[in-house]
N, C-alpha and C. Protein backbone atom coordinates (compact mmCIF):
# COMPACT_ATOMS: atom_id res chain seq x y z
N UNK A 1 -48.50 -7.71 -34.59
CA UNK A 1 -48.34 -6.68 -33.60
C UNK A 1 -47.74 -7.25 -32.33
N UNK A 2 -48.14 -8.38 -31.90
CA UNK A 2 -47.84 -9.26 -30.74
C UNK A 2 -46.15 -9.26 -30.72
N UNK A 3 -45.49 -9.86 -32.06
CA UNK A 3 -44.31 -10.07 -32.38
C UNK A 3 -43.62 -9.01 -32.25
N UNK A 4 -44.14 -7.63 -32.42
CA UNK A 4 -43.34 -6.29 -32.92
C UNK A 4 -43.14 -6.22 -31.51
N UNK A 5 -44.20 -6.39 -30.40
CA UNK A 5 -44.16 -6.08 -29.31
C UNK A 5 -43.25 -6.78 -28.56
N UNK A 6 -42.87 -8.03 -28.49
CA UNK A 6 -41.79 -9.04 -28.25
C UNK A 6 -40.25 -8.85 -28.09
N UNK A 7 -40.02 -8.27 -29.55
CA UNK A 7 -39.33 -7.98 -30.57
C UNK A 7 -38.87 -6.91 -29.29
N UNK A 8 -39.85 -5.33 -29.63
CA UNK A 8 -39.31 -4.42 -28.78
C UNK A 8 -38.98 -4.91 -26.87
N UNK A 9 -39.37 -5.83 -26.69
CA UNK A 9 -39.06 -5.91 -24.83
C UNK A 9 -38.25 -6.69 -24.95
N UNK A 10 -37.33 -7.67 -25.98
CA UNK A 10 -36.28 -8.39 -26.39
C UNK A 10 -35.08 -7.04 -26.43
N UNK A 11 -35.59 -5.95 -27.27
CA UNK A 11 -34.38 -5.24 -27.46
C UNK A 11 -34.22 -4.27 -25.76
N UNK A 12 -35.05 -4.05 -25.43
CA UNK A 12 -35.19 -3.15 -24.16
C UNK A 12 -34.47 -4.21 -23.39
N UNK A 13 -35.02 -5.35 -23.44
CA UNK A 13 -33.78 -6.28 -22.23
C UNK A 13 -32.24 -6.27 -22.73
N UNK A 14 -31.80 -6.52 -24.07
CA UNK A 14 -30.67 -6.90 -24.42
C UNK A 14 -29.94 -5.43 -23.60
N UNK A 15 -30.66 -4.66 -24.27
CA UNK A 15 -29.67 -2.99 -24.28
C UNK A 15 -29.57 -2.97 -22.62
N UNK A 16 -30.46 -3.42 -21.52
CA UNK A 16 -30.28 -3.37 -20.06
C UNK A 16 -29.17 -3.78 -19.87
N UNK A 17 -29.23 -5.07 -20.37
CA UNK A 17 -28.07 -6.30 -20.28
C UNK A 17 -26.99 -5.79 -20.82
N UNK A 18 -26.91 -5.16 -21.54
CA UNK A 18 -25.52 -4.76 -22.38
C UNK A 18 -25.55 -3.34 -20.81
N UNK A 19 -25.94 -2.46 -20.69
CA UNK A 19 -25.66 -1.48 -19.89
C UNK A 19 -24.91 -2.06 -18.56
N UNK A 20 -25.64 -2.94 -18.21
CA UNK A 20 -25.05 -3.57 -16.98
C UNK A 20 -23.52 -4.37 -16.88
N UNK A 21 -24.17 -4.70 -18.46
CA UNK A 21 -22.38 -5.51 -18.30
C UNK A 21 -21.19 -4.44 -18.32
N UNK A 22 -21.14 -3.54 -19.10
CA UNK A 22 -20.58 -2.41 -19.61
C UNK A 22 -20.27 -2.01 -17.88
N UNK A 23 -21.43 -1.29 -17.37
CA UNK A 23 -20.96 -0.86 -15.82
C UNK A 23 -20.25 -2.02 -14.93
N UNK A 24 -20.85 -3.17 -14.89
CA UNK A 24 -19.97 -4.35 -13.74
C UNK A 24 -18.72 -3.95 -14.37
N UNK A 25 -18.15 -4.27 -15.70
CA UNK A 25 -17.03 -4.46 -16.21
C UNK A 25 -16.12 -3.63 -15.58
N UNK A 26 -16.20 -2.38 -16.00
CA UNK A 26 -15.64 -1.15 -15.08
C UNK A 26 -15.74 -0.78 -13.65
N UNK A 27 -16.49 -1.48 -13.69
CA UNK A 27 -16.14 -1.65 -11.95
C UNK A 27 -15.39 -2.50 -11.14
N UNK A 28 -15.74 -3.43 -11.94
CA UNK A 28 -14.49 -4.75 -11.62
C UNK A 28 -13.27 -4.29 -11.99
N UNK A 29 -12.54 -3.21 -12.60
CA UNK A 29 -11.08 -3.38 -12.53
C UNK A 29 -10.86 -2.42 -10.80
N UNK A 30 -12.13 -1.66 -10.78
CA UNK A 30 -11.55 -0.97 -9.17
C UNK A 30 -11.68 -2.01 -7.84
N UNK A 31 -12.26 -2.33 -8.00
CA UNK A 31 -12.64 -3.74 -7.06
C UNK A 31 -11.10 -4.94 -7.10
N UNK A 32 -10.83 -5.01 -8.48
CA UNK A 32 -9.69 -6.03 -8.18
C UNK A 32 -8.21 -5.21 -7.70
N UNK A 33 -8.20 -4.29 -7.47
CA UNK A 33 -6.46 -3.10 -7.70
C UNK A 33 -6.82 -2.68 -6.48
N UNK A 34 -7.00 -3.13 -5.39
CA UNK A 34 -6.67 -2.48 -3.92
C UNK A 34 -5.97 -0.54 -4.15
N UNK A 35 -6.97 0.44 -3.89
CA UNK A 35 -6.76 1.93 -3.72
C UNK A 35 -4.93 1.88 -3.22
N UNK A 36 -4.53 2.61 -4.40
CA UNK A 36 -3.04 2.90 -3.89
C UNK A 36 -3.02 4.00 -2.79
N UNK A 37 -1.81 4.02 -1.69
CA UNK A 37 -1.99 4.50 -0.72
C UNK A 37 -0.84 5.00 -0.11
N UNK A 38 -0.50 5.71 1.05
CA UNK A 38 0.67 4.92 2.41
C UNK A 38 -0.31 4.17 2.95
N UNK A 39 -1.20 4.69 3.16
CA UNK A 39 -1.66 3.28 4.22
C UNK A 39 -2.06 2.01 4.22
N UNK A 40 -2.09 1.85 2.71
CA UNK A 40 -2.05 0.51 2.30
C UNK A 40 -0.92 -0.34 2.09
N UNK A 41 0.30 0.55 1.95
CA UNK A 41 1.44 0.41 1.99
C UNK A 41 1.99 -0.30 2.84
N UNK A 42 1.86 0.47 3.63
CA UNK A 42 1.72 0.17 5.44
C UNK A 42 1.20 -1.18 6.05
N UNK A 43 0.07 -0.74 5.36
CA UNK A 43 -0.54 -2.06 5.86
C UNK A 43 0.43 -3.89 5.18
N UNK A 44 0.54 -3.33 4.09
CA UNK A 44 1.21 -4.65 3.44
C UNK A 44 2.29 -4.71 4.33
N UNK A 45 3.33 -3.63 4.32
CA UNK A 45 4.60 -4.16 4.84
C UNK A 45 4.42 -4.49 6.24
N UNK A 46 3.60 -4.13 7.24
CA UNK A 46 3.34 -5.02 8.36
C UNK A 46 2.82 -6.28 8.30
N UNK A 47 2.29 -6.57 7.36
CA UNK A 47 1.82 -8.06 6.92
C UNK A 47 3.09 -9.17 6.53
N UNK A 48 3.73 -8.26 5.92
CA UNK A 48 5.02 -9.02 5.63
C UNK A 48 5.97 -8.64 6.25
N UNK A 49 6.14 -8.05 7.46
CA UNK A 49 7.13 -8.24 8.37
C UNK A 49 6.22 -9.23 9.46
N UNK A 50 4.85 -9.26 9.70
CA UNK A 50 4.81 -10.47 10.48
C UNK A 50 5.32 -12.00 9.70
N UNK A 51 5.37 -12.20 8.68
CA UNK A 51 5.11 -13.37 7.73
C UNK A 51 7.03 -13.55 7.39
N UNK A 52 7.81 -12.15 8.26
CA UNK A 52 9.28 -12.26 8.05
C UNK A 52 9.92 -12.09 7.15
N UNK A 53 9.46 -11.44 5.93
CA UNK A 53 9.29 -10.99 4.28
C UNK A 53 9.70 -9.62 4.87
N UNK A 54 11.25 -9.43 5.10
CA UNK A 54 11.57 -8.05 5.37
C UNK A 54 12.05 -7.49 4.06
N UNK A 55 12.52 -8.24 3.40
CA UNK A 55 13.15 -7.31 1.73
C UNK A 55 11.65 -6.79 1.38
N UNK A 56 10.84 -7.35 1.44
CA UNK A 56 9.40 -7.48 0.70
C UNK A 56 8.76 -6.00 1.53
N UNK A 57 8.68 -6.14 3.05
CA UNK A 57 8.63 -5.12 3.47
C UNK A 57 9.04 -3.52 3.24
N UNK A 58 10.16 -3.85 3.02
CA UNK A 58 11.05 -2.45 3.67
C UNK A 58 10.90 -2.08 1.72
N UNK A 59 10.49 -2.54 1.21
CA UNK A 59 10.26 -2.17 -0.19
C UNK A 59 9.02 -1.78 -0.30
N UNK A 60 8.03 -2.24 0.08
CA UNK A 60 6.31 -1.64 0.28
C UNK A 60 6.71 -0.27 1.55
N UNK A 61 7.49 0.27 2.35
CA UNK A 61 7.97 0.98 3.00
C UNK A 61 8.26 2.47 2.29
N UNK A 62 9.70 1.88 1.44
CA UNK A 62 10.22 2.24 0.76
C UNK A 62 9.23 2.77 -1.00
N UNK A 63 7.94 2.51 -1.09
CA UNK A 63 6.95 3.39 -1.63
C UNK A 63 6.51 4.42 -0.98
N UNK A 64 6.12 4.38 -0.12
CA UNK A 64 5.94 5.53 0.97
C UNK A 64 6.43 6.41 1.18
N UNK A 65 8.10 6.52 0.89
CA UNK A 65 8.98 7.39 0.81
C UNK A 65 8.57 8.23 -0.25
N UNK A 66 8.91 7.02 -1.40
CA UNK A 66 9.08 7.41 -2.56
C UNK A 66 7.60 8.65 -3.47
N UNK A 67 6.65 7.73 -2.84
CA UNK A 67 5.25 8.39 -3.29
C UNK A 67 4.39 9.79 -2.37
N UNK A 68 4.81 9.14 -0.89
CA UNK A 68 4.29 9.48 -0.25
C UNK A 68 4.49 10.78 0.60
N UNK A 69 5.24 11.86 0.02
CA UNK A 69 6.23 12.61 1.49
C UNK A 69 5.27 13.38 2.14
N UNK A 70 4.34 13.80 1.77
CA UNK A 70 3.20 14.48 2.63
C UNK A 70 2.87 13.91 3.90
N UNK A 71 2.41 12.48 3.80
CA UNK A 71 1.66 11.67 4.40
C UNK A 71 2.30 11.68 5.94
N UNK A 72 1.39 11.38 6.73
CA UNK A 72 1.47 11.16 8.05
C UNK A 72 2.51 10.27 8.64
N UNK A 73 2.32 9.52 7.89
CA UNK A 73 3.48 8.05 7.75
C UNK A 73 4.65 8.34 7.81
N UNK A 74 4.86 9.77 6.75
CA UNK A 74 6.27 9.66 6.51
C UNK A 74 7.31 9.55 7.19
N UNK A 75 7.61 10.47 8.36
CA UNK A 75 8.30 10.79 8.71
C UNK A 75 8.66 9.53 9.57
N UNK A 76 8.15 8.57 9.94
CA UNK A 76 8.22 7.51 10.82
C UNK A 76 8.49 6.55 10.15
N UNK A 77 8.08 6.25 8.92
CA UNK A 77 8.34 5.27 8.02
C UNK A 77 10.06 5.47 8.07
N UNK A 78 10.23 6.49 7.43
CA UNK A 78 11.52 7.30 6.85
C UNK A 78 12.57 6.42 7.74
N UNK A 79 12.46 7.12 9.22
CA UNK A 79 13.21 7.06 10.48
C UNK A 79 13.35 5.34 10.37
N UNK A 80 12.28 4.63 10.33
CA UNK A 80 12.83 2.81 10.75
C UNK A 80 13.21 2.32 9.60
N UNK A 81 13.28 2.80 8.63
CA UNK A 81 13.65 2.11 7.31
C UNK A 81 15.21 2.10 6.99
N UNK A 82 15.43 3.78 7.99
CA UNK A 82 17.02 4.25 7.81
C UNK A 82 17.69 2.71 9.39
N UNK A 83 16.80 3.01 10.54
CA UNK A 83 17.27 1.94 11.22
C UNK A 83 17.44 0.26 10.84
N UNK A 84 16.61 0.33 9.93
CA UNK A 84 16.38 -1.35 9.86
C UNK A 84 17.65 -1.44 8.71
N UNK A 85 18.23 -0.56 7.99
CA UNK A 85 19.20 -0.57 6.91
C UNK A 85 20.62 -0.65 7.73
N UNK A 86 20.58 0.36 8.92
CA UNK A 86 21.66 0.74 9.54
C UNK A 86 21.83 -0.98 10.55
N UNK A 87 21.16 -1.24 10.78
CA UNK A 87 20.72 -2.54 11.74
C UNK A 87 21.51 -3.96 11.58
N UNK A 88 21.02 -3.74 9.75
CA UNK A 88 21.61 -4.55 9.10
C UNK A 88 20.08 -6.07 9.00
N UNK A 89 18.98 -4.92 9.41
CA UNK A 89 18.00 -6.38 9.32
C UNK A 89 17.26 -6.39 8.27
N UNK A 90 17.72 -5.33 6.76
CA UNK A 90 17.31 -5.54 5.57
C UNK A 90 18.36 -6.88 5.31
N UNK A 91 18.35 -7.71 4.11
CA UNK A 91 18.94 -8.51 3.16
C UNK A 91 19.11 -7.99 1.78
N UNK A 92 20.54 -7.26 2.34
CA UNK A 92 20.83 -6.50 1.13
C UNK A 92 22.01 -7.46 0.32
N UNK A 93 22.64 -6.83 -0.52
CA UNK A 93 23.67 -7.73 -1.26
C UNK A 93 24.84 -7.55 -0.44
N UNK A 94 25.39 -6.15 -0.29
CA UNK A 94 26.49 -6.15 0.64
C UNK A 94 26.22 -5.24 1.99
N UNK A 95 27.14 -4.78 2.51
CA UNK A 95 27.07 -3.84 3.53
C UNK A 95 27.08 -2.58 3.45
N UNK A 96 27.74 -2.20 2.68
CA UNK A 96 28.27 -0.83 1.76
C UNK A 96 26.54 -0.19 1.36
N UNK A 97 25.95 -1.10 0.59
CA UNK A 97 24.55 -0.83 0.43
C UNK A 97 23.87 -0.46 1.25
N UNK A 98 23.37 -0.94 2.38
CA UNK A 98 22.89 -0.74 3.75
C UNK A 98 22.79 0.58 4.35
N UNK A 99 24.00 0.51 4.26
CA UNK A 99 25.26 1.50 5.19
C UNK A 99 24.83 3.41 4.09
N UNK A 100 24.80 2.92 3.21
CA UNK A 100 24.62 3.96 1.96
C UNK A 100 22.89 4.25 2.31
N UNK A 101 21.88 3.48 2.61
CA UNK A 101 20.72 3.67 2.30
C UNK A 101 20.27 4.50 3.63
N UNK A 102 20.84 4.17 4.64
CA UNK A 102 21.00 4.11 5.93
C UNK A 102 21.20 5.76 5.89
N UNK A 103 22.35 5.82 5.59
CA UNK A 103 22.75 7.43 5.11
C UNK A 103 21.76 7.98 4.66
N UNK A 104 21.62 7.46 3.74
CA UNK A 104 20.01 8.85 2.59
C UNK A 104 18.93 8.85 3.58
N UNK A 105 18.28 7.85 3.73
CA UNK A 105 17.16 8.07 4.83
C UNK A 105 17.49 9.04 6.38
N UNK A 106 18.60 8.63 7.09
CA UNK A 106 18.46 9.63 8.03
C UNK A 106 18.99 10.99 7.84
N UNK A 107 19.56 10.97 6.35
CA UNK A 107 19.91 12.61 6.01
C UNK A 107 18.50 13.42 5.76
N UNK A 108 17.73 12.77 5.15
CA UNK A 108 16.49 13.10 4.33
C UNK A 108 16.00 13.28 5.56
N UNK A 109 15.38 12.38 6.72
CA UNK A 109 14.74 12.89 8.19
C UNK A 109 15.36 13.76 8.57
N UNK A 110 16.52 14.12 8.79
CA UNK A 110 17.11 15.24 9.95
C UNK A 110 17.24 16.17 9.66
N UNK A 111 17.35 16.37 7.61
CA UNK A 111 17.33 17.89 7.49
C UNK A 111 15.51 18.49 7.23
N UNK A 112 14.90 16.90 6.82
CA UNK A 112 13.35 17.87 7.39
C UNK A 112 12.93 17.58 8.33
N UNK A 113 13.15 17.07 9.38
CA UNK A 113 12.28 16.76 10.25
C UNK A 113 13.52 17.20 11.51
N UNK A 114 14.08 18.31 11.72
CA UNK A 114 14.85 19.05 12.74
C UNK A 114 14.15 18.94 14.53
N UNK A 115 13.17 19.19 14.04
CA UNK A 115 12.47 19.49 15.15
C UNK A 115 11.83 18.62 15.90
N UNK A 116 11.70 17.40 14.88
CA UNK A 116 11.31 15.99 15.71
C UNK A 116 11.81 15.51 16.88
N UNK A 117 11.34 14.58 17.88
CA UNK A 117 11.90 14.10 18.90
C UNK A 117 13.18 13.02 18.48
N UNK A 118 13.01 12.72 17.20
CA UNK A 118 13.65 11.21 16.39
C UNK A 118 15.09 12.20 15.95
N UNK A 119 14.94 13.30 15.84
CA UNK A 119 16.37 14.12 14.84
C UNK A 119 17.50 13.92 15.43
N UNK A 120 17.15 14.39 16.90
CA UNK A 120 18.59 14.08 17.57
C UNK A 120 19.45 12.63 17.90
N UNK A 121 18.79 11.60 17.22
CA UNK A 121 19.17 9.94 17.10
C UNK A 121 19.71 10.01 15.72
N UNK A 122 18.65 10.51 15.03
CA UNK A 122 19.36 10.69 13.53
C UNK A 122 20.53 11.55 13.13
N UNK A 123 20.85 12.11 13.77
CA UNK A 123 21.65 13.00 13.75
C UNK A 123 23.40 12.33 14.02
N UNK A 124 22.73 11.91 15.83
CA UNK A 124 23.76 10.42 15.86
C UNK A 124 24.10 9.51 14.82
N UNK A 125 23.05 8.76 14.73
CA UNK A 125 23.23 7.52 13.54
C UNK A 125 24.50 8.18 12.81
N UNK A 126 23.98 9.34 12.00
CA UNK A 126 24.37 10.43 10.77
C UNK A 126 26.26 10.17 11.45
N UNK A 127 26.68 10.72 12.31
CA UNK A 127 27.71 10.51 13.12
C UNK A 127 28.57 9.36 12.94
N UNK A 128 27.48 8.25 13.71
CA UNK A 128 28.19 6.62 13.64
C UNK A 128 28.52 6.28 12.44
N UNK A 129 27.48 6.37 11.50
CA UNK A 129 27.83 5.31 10.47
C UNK A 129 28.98 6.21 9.63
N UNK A 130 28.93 7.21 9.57
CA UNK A 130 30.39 8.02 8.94
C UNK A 130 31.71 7.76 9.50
N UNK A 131 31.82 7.92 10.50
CA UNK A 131 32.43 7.39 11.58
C UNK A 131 33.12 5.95 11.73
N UNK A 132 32.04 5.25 11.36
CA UNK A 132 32.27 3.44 11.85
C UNK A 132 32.05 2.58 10.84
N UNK A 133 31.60 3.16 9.63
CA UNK A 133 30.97 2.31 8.86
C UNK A 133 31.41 2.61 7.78
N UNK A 134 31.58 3.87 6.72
CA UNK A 134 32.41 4.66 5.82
C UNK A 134 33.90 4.88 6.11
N UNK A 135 33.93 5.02 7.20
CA UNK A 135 35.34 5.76 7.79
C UNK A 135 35.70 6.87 7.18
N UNK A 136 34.68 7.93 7.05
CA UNK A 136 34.64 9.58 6.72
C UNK A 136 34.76 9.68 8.10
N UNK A 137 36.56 9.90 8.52
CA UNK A 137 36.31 10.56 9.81
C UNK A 137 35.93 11.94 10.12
N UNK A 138 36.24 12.88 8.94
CA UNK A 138 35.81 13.90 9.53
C UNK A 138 34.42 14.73 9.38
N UNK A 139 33.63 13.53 8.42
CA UNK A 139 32.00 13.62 8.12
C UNK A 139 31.67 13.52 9.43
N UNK A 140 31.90 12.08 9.92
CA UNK A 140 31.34 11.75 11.29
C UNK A 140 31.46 12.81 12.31
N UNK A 141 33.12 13.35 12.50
CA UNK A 141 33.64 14.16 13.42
C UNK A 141 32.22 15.42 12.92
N UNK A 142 32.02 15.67 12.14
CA UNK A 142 31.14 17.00 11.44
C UNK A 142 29.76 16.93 12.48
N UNK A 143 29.12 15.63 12.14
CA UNK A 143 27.93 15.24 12.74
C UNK A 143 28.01 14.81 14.06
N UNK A 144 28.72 14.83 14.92
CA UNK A 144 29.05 14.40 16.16
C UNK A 144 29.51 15.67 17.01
N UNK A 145 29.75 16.82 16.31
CA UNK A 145 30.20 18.18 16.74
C UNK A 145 28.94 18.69 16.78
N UNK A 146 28.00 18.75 15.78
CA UNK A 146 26.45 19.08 15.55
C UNK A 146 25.71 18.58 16.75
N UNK A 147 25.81 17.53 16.78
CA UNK A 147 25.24 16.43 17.85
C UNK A 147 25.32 17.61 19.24
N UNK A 148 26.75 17.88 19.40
CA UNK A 148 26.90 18.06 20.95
C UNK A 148 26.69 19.51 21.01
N UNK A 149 26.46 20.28 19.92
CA UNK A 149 26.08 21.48 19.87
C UNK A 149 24.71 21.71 20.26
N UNK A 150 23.82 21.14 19.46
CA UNK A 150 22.55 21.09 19.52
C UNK A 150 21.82 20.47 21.09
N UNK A 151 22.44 19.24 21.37
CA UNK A 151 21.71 17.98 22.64
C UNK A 151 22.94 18.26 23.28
N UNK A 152 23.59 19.94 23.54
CA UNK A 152 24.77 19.08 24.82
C UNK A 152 24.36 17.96 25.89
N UNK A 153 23.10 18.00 26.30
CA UNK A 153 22.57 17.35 27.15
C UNK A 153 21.85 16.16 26.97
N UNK A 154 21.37 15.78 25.89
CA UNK A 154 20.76 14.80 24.95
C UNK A 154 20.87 13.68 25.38
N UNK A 155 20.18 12.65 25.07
CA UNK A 155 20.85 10.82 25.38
C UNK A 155 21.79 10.54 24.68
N UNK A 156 21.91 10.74 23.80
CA UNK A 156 24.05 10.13 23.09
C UNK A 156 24.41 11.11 23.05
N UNK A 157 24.60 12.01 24.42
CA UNK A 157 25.57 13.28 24.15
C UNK A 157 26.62 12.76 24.86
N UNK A 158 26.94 11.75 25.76
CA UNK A 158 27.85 11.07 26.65
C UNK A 158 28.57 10.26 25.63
N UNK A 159 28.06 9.16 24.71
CA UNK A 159 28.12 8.59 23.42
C UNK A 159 28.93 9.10 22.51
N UNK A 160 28.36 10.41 22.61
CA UNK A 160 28.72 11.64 21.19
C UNK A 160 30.19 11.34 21.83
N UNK A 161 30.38 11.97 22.72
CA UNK A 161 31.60 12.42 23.21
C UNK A 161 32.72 11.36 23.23
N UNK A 162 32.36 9.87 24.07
CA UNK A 162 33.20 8.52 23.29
C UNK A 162 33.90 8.90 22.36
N UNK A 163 32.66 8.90 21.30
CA UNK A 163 33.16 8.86 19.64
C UNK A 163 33.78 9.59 19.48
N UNK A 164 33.90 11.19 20.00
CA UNK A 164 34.91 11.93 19.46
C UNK A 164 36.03 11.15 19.76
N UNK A 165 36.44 11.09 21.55
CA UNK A 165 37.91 10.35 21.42
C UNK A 165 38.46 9.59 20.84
N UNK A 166 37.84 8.65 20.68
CA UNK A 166 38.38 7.09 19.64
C UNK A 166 38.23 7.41 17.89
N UNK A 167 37.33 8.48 17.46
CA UNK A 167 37.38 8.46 16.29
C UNK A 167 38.54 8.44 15.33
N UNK A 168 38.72 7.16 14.23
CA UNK A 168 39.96 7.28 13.36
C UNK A 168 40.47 6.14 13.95
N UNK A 169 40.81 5.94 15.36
CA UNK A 169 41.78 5.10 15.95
C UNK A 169 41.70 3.81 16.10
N UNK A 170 42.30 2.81 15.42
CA UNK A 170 42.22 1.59 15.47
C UNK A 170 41.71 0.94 16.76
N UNK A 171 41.23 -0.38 17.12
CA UNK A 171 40.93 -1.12 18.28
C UNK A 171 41.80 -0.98 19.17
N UNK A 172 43.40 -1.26 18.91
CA UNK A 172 44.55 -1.12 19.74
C UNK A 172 44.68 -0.15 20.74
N UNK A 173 44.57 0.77 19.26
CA UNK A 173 45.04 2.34 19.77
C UNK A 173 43.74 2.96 21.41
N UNK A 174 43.00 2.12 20.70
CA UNK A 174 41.86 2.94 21.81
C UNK A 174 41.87 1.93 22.96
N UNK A 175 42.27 0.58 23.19
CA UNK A 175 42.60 -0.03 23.94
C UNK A 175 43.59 0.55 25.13
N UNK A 176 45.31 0.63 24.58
CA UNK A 176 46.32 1.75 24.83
C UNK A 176 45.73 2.52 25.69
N UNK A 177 44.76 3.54 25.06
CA UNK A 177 44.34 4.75 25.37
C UNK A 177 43.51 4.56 26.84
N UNK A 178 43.10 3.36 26.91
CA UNK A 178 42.36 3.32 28.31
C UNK A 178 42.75 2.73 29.09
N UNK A 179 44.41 2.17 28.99
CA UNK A 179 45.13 1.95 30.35
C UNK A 179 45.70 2.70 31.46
């Protein structure tokens, strides 16, 4: 009887032991996989822009976009990711790339985010880099007409206006032009 009794608080422990392992187990895969997020996102790519890991960055960024468009983040993420492309302080392969990514991001901010304080820069950018960087002169001319429609009064509405004159025209030509 002693033995039977043994026997049974042997199996009552094993089956504990088996329950417990069973639960740690599964718990340990949430414990090791950091909660996907933006703000974990976030958090990484500021970690690795202090540490100077900007490809590394602007790619943990660049989830945020991708996953995230609801989020609080977005719209701010969006906006420096299109600057840091336009900047040229990603490490991309060429320029053309940049210049292209640069594009999608501040198209994507300015046609949703109109009303932001950031639209009317993006809007610019949208301008310059067509302008200066593609040489779509009359994309740029498009977005630079928008520009002065919207911010006649704006901070690059003086800017805006530059660009119209010189747009298209070689260094020379606009040299010439201001003697």
């Amino acid at each position: 009887m002693k033995q039977n009794k043994v026997t049974i608080v042997n199996i009552h422990i094993l089956v504990l032991f088996s329950i417990l392992a069973l639960f740690l187990a599964g718990c340990g895969t949430d414990t090791d996989q950091p909660e996907e997020s933006a703000a974990n996102y976030y958090k990484t790519a500021m970690q690795m822009l202090d540490s100077n890991r900007v490809l590394e960055a602007v790619q943990s960024l660049e989830k945020i976009i991708e996953k995230y468009p609801t989020d609080s983040l977005y719209p701010t993420v969006l906006y420096t990711v299109a600057g840091m492309y336009q900047s040229q302080a990603v490490p991309v392969q060429n320029r053309d790339t940049a210049v292209n990514r640069a594009l999608r991001y501040y198209t994507i901010y300015y046609t949703t985010f109109k009303d932001s304080a950031r639209a009317e820069y993006a809007l610019f950018a949208l301008g310059y880099l067509h302008a200066n960087e593609t040489k779509k002169y009359d994309e740029g001319k498009k977005y630079y007409e928008e520009y002065l429609r919207l911010y006649p009064n704006g901070q690059m509405a003086e800017a805006t206006r530059q660009e119209l004159l010189i747009i298209g025209k070689s260094p020379d030509e606009v040299l010439k032009g201001a003697k």
